[in-house]
N, C-alpha and C. Protein backbone atom coordinates (compact mmCIF):
# COMPACT_ATOMS: atom_id res chain seq x y z
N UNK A 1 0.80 -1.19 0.00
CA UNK A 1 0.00 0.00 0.00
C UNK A 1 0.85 1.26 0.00
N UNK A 2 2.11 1.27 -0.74
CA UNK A 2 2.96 2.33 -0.97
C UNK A 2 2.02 3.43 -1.43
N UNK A 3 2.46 4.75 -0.98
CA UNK A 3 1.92 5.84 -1.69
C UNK A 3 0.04 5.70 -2.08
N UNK A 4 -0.44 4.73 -0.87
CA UNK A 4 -1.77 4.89 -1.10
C UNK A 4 -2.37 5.70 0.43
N UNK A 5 -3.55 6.53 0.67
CA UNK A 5 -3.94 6.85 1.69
C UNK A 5 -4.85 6.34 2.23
N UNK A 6 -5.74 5.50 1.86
CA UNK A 6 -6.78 4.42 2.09
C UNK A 6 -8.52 5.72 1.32
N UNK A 7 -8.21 6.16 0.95
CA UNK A 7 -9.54 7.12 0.78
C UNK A 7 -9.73 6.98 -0.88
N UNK A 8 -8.59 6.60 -1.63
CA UNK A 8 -8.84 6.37 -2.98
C UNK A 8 -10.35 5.67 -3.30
N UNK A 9 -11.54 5.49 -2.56
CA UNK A 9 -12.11 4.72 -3.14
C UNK A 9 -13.28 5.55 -2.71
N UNK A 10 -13.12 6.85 -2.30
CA UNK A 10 -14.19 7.47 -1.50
C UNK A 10 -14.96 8.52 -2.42
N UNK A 11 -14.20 8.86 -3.38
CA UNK A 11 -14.60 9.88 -4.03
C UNK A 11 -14.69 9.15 -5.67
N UNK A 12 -15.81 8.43 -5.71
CA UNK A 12 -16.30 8.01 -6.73
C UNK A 12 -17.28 8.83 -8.16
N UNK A 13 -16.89 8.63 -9.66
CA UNK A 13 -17.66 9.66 -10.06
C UNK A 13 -18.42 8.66 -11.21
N UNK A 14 -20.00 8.49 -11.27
CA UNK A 14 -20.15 7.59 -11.90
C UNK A 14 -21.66 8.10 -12.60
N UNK A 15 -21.36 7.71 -14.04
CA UNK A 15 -23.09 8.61 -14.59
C UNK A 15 -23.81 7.36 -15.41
N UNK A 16 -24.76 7.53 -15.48
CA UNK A 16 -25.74 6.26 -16.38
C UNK A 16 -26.74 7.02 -16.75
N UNK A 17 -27.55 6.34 -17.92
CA UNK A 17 -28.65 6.83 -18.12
C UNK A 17 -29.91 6.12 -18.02
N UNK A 18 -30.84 7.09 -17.59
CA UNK A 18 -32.31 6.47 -17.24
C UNK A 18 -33.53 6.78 -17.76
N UNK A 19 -34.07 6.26 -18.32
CA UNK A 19 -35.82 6.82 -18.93
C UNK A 19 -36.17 7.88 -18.02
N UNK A 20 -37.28 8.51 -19.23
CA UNK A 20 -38.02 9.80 -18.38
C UNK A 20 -38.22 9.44 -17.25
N UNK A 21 -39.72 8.20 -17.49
CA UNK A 21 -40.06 7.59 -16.18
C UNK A 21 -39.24 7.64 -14.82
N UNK A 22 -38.44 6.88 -15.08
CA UNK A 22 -37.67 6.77 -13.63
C UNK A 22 -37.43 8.40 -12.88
N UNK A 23 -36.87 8.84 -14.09
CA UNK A 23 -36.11 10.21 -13.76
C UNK A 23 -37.28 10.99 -12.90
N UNK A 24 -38.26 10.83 -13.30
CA UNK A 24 -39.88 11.94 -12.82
C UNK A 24 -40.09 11.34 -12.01
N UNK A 25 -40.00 9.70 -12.03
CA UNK A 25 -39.93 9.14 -10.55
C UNK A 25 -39.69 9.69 -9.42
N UNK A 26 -37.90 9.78 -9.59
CA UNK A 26 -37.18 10.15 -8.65
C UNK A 26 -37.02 11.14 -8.31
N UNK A 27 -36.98 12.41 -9.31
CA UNK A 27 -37.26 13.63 -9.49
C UNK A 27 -38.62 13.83 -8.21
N UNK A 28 -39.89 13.46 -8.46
CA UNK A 28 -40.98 13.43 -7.50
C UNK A 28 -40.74 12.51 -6.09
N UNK A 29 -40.16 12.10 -6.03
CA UNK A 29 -39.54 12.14 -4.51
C UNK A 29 -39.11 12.90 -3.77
N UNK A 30 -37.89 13.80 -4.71
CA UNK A 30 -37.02 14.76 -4.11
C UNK A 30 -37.59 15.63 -3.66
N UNK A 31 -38.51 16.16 -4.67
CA UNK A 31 -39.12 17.66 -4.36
C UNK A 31 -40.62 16.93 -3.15
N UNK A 32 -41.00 16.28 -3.06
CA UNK A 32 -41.76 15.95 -2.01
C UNK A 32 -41.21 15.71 -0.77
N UNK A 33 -39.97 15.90 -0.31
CA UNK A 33 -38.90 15.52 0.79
C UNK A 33 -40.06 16.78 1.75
N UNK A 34 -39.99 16.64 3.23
CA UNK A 34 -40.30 18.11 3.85
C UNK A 34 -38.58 18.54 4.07
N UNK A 35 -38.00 19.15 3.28
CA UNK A 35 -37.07 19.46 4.08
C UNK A 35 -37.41 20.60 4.94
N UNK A 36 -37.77 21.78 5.01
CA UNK A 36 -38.08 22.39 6.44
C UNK A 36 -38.76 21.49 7.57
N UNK A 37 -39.00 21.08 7.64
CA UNK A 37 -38.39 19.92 8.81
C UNK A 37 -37.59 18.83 9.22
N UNK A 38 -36.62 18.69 8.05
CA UNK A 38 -35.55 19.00 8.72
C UNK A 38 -34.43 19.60 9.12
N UNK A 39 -34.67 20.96 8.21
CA UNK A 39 -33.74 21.84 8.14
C UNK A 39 -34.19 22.34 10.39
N UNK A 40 -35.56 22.60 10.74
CA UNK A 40 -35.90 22.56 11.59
C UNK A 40 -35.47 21.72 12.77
N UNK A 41 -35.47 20.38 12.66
CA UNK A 41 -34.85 19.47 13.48
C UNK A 41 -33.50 19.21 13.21
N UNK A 42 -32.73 19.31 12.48
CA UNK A 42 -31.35 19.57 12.21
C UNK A 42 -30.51 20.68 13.06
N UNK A 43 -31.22 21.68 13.46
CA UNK A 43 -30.75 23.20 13.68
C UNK A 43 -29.83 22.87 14.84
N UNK A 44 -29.88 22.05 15.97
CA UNK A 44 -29.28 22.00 17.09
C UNK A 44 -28.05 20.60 16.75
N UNK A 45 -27.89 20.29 15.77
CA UNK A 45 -27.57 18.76 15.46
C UNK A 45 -25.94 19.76 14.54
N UNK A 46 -25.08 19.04 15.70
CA UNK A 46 -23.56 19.69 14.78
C UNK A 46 -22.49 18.71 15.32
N UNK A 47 -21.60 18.52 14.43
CA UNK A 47 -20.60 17.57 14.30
C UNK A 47 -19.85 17.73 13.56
N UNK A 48 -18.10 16.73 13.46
CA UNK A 48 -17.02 17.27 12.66
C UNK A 48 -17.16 15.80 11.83
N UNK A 49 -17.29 14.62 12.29
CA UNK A 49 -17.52 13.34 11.68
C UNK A 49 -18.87 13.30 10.98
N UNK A 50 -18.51 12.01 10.73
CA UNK A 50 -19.87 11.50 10.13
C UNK A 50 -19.63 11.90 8.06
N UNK A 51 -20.69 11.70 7.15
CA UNK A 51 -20.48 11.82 6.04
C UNK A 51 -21.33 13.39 5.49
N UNK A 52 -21.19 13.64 4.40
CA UNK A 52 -22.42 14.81 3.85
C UNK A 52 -22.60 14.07 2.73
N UNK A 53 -23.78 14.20 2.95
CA UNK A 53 -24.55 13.66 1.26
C UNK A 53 -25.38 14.80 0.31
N UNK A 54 -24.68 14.92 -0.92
CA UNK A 54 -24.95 16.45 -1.38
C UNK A 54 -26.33 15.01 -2.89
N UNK A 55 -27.41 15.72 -2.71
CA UNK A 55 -28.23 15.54 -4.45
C UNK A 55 -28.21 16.12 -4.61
N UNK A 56 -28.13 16.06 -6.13
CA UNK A 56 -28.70 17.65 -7.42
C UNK A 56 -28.89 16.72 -8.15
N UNK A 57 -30.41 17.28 -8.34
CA UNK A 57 -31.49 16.53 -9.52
C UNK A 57 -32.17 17.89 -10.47
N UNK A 58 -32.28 17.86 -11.64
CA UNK A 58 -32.35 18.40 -12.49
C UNK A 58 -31.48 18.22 -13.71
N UNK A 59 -31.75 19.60 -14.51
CA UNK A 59 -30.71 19.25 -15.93
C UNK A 59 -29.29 20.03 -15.38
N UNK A 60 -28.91 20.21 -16.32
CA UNK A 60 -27.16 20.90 -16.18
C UNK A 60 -27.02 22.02 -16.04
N UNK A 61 -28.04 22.93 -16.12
CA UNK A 61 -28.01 24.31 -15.80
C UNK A 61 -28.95 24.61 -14.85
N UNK A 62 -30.07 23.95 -15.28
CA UNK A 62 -31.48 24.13 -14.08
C UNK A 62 -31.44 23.19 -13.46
N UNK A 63 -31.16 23.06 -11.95
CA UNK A 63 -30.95 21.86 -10.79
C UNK A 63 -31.39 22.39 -9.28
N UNK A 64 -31.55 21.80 -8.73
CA UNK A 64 -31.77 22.06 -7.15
C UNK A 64 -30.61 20.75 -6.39
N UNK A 65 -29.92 21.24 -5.73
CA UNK A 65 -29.25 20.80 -4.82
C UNK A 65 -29.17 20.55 -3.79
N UNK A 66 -29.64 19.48 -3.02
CA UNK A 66 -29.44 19.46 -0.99
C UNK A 66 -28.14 18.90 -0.96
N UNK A 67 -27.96 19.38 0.63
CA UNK A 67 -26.58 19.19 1.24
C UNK A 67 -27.09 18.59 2.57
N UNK A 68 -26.92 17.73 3.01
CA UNK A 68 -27.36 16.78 4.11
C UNK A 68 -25.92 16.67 4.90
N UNK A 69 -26.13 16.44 6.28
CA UNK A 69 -24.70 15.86 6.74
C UNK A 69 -25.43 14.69 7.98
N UNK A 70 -24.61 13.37 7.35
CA UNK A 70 -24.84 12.46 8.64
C UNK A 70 -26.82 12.57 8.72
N UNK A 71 -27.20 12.02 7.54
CA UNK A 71 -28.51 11.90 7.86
C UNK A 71 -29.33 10.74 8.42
N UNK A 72 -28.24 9.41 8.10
CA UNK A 72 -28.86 8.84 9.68
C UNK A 72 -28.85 8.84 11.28
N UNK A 73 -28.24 10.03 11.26
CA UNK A 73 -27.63 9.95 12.45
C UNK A 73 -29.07 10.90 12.79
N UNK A 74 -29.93 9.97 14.03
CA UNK A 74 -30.86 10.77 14.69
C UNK A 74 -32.39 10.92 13.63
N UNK A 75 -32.20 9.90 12.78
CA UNK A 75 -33.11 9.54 11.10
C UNK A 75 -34.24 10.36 11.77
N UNK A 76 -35.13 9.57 13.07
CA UNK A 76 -36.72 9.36 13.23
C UNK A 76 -36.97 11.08 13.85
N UNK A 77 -35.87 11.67 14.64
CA UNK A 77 -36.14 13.00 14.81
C UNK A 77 -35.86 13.84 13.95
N UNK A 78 -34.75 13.96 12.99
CA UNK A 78 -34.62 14.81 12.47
C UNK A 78 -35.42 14.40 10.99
N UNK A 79 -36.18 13.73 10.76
CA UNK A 79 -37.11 13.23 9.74
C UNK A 79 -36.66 13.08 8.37
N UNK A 80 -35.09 12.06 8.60
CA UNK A 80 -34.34 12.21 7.13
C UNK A 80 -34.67 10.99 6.57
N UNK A 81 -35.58 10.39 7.21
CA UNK A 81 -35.91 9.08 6.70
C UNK A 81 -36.19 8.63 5.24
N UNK A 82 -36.90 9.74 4.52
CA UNK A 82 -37.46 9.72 3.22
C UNK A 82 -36.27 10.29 2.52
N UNK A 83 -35.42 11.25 2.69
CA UNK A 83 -34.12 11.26 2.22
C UNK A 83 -32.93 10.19 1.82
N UNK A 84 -33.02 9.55 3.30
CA UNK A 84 -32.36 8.12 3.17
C UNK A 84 -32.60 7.02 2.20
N UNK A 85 -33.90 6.90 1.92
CA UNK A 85 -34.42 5.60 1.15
C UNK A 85 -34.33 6.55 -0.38
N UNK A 86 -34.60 7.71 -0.57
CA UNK A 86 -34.18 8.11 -2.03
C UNK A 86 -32.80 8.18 -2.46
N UNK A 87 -31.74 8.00 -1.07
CA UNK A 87 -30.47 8.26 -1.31
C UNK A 87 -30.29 6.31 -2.02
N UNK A 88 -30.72 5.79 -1.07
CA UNK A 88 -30.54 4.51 -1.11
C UNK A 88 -31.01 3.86 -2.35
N UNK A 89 -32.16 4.33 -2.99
CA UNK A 89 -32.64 4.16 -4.15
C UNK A 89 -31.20 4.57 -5.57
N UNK A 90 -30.82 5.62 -5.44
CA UNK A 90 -29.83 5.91 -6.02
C UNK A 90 -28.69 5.13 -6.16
N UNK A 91 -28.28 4.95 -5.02
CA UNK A 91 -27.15 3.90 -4.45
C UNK A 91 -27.35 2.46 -5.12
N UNK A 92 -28.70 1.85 -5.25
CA UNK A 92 -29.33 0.69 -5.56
C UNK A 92 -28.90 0.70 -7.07
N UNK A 93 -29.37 2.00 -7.95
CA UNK A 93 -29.36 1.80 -9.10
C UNK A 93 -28.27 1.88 -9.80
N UNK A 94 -27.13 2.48 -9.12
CA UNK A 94 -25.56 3.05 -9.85
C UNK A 94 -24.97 1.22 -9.03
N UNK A 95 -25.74 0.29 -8.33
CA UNK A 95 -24.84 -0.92 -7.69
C UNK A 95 -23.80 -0.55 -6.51
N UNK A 96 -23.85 0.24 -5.94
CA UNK A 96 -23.34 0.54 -4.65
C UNK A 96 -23.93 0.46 -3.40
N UNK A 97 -24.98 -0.18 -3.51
CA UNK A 97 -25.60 -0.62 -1.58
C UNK A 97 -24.78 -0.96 -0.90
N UNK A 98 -23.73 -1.62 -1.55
CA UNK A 98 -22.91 -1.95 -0.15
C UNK A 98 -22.07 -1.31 0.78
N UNK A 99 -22.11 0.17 -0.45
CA UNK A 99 -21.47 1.32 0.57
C UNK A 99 -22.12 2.55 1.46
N UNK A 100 -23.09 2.00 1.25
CA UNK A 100 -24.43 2.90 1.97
C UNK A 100 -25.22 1.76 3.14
N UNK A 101 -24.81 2.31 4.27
CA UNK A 101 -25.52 2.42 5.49
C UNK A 101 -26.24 2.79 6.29
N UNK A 102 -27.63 2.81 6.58
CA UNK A 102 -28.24 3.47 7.64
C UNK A 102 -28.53 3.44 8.88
């Protein structure tokens, strides 16, 4: 493991393509998230660990972006639950569940 730092495998960049369908699918998940609640139950919730999980769904110029940090951490209060399973959905379809934990 000369000249390796162990993180080479963390910053993955990977694109596919998917029918409308799915896309409006998933697309209608996102925007149905409440995030003001959890931007609300989040407010007191701070830490240096843990992961951030950034989506941006849209096209290449027109997108909306969340920035999550450590959203299972505290899932059922801070109400990231429906975040989680769309993250996980994602994760499912690019074949990476096994690096996603909740």
């Amino acid at each position: 493991m000369e000249d390796k730092t162990g993180y080479e495998y963390t910053n993955m960049e990977t694109e596919m393509e998917i029918t409308e369908i799915y896309f409006k699918n998933l697309y209608n998940k996102f925007i149905n998230i409440n995030y003001s609640e959890i931007i609300d139950n989040s407010k007191d919730i701070h830490g240096l660990d843990g992961e951030t999980f950034y989506i941006t769904i849209g096209t290449f110029q027109n997108n909306i972006r969340i920035e999550l940090w450590t959203p299972g951490y505290e899932k059922n209060n801070r109400g990231t639950n429906e975040f989680l399973n769309l993250i996980y959905e994602v994760f499912l379809l690019f074949k990476l569940e096994t690096f996603f934990s909740r």
